[in-house]
C-alpha atoms as a PDB file:
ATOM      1  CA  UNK A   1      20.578 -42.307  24.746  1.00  0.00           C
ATOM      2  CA  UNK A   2      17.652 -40.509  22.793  1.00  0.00           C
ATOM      3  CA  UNK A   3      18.756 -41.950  19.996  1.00  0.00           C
ATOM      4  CA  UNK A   4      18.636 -45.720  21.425  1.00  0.00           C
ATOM      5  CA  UNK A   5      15.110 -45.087  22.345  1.00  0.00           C
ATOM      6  CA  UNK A   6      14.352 -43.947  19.505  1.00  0.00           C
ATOM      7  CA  UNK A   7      15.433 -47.131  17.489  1.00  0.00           C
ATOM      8  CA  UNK A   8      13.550 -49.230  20.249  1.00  0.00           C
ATOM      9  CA  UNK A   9      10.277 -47.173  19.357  1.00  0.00           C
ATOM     10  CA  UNK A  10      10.820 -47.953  15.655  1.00  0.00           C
ATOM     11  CA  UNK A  11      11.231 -51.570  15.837  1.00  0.00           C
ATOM     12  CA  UNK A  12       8.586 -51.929  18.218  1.00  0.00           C
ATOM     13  CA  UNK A  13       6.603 -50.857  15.715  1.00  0.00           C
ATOM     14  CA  UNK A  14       7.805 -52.346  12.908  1.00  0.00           C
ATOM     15  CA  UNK A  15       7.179 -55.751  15.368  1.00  0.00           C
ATOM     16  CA  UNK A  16       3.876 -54.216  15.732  1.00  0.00           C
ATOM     17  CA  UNK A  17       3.340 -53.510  12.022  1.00  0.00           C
ATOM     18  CA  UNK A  18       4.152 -56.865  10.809  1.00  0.00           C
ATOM     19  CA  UNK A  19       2.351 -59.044  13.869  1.00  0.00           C
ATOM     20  CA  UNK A  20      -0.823 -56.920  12.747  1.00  0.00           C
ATOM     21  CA  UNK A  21      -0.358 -58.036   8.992  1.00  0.00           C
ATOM     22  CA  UNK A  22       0.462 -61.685  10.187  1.00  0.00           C
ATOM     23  CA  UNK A  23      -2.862 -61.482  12.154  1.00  0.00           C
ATOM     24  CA  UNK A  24      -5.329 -59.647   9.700  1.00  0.00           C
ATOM     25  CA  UNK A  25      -3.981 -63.156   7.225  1.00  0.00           C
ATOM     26  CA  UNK A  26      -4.832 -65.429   9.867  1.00  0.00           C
ATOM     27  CA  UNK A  27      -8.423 -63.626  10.278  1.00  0.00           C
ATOM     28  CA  UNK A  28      -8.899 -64.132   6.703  1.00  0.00           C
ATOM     29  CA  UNK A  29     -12.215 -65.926   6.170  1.00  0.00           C
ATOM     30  CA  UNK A  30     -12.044 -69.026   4.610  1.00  0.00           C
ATOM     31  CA  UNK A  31     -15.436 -70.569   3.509  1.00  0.00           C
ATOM     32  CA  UNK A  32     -14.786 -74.159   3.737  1.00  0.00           C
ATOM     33  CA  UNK A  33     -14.525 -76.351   6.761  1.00  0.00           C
ATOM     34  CA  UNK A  34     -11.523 -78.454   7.272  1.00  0.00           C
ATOM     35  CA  UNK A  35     -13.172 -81.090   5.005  1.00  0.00           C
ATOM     36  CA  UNK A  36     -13.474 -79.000   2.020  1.00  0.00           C
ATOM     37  CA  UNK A  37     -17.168 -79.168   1.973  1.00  0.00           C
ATOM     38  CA  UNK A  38     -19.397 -76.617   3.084  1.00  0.00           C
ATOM     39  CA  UNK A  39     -21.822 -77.338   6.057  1.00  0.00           C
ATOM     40  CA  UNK A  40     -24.870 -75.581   5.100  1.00  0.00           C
ATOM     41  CA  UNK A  41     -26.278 -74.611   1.478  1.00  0.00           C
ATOM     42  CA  UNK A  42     -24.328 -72.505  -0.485  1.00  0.00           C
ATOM     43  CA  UNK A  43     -26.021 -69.435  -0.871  1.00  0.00           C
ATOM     44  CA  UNK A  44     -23.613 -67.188  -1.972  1.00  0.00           C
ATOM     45  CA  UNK A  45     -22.128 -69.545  -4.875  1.00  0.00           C
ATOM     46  CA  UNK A  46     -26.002 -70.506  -5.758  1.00  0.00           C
ATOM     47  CA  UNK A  47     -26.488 -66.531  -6.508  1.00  0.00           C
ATOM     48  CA  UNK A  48     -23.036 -66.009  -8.300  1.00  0.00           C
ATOM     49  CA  UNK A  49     -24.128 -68.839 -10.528  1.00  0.00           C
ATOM     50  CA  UNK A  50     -27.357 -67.786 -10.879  1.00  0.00           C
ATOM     51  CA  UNK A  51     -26.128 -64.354 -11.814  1.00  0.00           C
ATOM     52  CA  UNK A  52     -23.880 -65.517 -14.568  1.00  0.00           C
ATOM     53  CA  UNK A  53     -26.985 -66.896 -16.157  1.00  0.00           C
ATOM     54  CA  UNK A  54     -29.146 -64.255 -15.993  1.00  0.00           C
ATOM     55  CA  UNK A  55     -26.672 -62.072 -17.236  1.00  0.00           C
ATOM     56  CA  UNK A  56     -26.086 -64.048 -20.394  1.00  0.00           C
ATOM     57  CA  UNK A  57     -30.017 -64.225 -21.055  1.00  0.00           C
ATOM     58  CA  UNK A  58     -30.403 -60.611 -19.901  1.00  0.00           C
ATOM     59  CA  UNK A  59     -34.058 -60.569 -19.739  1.00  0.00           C
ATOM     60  CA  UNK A  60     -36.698 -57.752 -19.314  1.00  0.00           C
ATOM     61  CA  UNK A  61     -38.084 -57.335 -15.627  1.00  0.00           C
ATOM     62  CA  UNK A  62     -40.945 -55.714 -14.378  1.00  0.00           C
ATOM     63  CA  UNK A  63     -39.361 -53.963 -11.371  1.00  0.00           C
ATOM     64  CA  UNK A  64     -41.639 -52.726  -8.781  1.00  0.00           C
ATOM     65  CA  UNK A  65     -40.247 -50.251  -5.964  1.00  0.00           C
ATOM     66  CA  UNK A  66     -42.050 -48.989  -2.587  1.00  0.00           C
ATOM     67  CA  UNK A  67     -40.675 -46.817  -0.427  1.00  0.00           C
ATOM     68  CA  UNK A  68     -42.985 -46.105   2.775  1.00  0.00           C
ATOM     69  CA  UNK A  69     -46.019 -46.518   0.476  1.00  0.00           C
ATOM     70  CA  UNK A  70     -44.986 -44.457  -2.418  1.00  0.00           C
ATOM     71  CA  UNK A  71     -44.537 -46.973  -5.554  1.00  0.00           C
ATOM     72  CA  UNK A  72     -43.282 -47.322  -8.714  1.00  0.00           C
ATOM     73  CA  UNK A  73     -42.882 -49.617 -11.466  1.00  0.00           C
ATOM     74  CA  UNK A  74     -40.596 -49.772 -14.518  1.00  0.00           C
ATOM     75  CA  UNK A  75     -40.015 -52.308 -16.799  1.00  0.00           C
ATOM     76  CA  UNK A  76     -35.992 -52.877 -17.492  1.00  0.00           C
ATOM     77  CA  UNK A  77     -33.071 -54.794 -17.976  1.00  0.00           C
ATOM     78  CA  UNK A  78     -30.403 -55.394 -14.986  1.00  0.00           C
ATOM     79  CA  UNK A  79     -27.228 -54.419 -16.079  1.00  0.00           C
ATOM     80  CA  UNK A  80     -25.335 -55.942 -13.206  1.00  0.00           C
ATOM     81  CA  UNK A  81     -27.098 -59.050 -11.450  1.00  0.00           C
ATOM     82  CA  UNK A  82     -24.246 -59.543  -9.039  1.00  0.00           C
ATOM     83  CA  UNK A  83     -25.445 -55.752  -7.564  1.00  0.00           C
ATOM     84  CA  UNK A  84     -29.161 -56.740  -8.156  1.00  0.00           C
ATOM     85  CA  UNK A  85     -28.726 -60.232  -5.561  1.00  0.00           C
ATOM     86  CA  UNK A  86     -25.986 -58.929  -3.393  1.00  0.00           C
ATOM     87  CA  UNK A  87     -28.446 -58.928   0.019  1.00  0.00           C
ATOM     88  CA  UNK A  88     -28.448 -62.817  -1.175  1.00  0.00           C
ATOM     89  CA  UNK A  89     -25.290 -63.292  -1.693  1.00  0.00           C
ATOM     90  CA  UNK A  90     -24.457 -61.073   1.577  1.00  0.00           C
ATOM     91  CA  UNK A  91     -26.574 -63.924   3.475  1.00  0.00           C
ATOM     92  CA  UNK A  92     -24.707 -66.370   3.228  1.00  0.00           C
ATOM     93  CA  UNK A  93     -23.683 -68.675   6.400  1.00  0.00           C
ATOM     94  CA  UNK A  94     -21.061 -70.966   5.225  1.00  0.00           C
ATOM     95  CA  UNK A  95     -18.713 -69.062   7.903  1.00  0.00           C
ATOM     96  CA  UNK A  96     -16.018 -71.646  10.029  1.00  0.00           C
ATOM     97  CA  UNK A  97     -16.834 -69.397  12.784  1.00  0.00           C
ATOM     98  CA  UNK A  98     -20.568 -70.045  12.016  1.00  0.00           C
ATOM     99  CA  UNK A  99     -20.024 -73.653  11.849  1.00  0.00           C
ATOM    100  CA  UNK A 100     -22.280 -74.782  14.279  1.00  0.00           C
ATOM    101  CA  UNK A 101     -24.410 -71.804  14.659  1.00  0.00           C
ATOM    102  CA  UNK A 102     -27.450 -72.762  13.090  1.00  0.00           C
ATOM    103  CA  UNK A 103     -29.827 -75.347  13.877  1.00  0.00           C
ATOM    104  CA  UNK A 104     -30.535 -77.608  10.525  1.00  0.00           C
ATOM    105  CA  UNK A 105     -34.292 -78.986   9.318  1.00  0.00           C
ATOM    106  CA  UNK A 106     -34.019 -81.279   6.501  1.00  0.00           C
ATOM    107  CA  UNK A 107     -37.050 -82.642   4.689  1.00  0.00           C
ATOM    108  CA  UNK A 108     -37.166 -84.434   1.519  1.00  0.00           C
ATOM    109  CA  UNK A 109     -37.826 -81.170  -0.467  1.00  0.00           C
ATOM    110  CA  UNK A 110     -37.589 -78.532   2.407  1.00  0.00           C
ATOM    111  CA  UNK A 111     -33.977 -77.380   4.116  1.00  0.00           C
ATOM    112  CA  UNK A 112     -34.434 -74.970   7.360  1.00  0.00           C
ATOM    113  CA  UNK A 113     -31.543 -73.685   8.963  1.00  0.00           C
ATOM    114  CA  UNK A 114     -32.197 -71.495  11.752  1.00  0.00           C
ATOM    115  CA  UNK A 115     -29.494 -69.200  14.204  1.00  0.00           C
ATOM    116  CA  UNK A 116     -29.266 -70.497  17.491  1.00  0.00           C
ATOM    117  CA  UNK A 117     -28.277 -67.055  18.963  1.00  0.00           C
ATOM    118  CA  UNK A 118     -29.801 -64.281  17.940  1.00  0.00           C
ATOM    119  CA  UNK A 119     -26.890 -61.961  17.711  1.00  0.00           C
ATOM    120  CA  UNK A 120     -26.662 -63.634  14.177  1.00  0.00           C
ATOM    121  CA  UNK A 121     -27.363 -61.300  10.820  1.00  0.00           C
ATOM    122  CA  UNK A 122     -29.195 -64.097   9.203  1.00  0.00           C
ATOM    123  CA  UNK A 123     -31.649 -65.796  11.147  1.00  0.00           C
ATOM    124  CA  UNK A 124     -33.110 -67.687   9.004  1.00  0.00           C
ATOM    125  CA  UNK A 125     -32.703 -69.982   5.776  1.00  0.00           C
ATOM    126  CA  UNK A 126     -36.148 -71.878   4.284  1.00  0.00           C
ATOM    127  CA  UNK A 127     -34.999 -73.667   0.460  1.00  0.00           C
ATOM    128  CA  UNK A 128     -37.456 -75.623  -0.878  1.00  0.00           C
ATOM    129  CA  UNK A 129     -36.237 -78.218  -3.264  1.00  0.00           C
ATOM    130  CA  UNK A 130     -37.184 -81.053  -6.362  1.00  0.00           C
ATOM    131  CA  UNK A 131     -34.770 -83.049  -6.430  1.00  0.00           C
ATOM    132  CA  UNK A 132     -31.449 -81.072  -7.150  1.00  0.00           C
ATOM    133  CA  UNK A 133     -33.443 -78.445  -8.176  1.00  0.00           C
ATOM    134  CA  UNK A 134     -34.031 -74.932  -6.090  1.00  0.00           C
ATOM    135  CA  UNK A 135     -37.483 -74.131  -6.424  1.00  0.00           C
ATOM    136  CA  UNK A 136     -37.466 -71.174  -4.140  1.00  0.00           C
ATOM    137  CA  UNK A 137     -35.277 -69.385  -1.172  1.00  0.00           C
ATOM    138  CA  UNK A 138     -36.634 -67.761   1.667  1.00  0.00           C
ATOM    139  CA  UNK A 139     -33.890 -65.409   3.894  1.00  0.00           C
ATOM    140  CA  UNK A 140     -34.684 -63.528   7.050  1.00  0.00           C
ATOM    141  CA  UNK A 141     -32.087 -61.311   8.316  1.00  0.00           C
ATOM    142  CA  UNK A 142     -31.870 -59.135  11.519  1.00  0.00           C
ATOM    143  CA  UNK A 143     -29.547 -56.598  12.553  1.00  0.00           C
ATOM    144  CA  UNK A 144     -29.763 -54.261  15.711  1.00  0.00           C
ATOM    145  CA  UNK A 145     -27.525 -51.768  17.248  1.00  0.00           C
ATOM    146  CA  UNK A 146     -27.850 -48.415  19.169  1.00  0.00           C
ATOM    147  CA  UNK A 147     -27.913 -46.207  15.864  1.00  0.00           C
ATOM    148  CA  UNK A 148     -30.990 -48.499  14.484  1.00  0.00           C
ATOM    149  CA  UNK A 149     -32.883 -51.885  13.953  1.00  0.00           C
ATOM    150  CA  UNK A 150     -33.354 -53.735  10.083  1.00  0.00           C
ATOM    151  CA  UNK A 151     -35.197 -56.598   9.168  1.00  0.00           C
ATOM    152  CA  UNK A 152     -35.103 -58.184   5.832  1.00  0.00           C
ATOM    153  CA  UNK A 153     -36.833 -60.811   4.164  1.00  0.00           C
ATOM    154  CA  UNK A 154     -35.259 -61.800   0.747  1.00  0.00           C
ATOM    155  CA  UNK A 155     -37.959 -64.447  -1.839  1.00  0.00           C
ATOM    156  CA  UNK A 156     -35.947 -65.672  -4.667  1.00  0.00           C
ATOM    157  CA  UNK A 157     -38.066 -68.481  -7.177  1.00  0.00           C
ATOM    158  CA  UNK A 158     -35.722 -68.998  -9.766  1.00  0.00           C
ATOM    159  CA  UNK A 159     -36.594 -67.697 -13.342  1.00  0.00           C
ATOM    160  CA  UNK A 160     -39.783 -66.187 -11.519  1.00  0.00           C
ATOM    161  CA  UNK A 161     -39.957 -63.274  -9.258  1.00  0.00           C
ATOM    162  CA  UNK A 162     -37.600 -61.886  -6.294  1.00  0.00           C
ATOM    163  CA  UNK A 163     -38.203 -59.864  -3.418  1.00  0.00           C
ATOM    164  CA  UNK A 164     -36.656 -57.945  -1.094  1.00  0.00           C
ATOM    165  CA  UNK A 165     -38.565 -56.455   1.699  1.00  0.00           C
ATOM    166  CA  UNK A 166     -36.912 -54.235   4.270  1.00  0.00           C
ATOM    167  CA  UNK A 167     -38.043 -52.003   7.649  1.00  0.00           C
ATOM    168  CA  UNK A 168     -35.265 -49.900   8.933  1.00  0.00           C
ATOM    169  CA  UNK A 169     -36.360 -47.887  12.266  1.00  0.00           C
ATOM    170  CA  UNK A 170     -33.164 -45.247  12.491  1.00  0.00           C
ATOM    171  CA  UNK A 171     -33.360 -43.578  15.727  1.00  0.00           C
ATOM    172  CA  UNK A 172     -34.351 -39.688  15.621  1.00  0.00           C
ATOM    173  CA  UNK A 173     -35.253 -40.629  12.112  1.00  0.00           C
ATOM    174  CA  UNK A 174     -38.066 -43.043  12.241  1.00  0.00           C
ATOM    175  CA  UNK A 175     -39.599 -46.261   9.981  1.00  0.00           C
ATOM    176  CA  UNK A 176     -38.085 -46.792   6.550  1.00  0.00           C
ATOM    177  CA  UNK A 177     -40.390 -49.475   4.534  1.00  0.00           C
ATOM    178  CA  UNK A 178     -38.668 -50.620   1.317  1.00  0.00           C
ATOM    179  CA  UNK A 179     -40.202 -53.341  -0.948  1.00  0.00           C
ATOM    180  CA  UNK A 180     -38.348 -54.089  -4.461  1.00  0.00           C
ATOM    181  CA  UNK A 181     -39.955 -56.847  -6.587  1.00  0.00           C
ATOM    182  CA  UNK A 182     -38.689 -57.930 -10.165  1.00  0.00           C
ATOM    183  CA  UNK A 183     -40.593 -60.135 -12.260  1.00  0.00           C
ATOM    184  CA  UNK A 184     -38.542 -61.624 -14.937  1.00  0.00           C
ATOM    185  CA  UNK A 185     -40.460 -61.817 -18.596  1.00  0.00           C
ATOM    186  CA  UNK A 186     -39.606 -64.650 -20.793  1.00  0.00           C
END
């Protein structure tokens, strides 16, 4: 009999193995909607695309960092853009599951989408536009658990300037203020 039960116990897990596999495919995320067309600006593919270009041009940027008021400025080029906008690209709320999360404000040259809970990391989404063209992106993102509390607020103007500002309050360690701000040189 032991060894009966012990050929039970190895297919249930092997049953259990491969329904877990099975499941982490289903809970693959999938960006588009059942239409093939994404329901709210594509931030993420905006910044990969954006990224490629810079990267070809590779120009100079006058990079300013503060950390809790202690600053300083350097003058360099980004060796990996995709690393440089990843908070951007991290924003990004094409989600199925996020479908209809956010409320949507559309203006002839403004877009606002806005979370309608606020258990949502990005809260926020302003993109002003001309036309077809992106003349600057506006992120707000929010995250807060027991361990700590982080807002961000992410400025991209394309071929200009971008900035990331960011408070972290960690408990028994206090208020983190971060500021990074590149100015590209043509």
């Amino acid at each position: 009999m032991y060894w009966y039960k012990l050929k039970l116990t190895y297919n249930a897990t092997l049953l259990g193995g491969i329904l877990l596999l099975s499941g982490l495919q289903a809970c693959r995320p999938d960006k588009t909607q059942s239409n093939g067309k994404l329901k709210y600006f594509d931030i993420a593919g905006y910044f990969k695309a954006d990224t490629a270009r810079l990267t070809k041009l590779n120009p100079q940027v006058d990079k300013t960092v503060t950390h809790n008021g202690v600053t300083e400025n350097k003058t360099v080029q980004i060796a990996n853009w995709g690393q440089e906008f990843n908070l951007f690209i991290l924003s990004d709320i094409n989600r199925p599951a996020w479908k209809n999360s956010y409320s949507i404000l559309n203006t002839d040259s403004l877009i606002i989408y806005r979370a309608k809970t606020p258990d949502l990391r990005t809260t926020e989404v302003m993109i002003k536009k001309d036309g077809d063209k992106v003349k600057w992106i506006v992120i707000f993102n929010h995250t807060k658990n027991l361990l700590y509390e982080t807002r961000e607020k992410l400025s991209y103007f394309p071929d200009s300037v971008y900035q990331i500002e960011k408070s972290q309050q960690v408990r028994l360690m206090g208020k983190n203020l971060y500021r990074i701000k590149g100015v590209l040189k043509h």
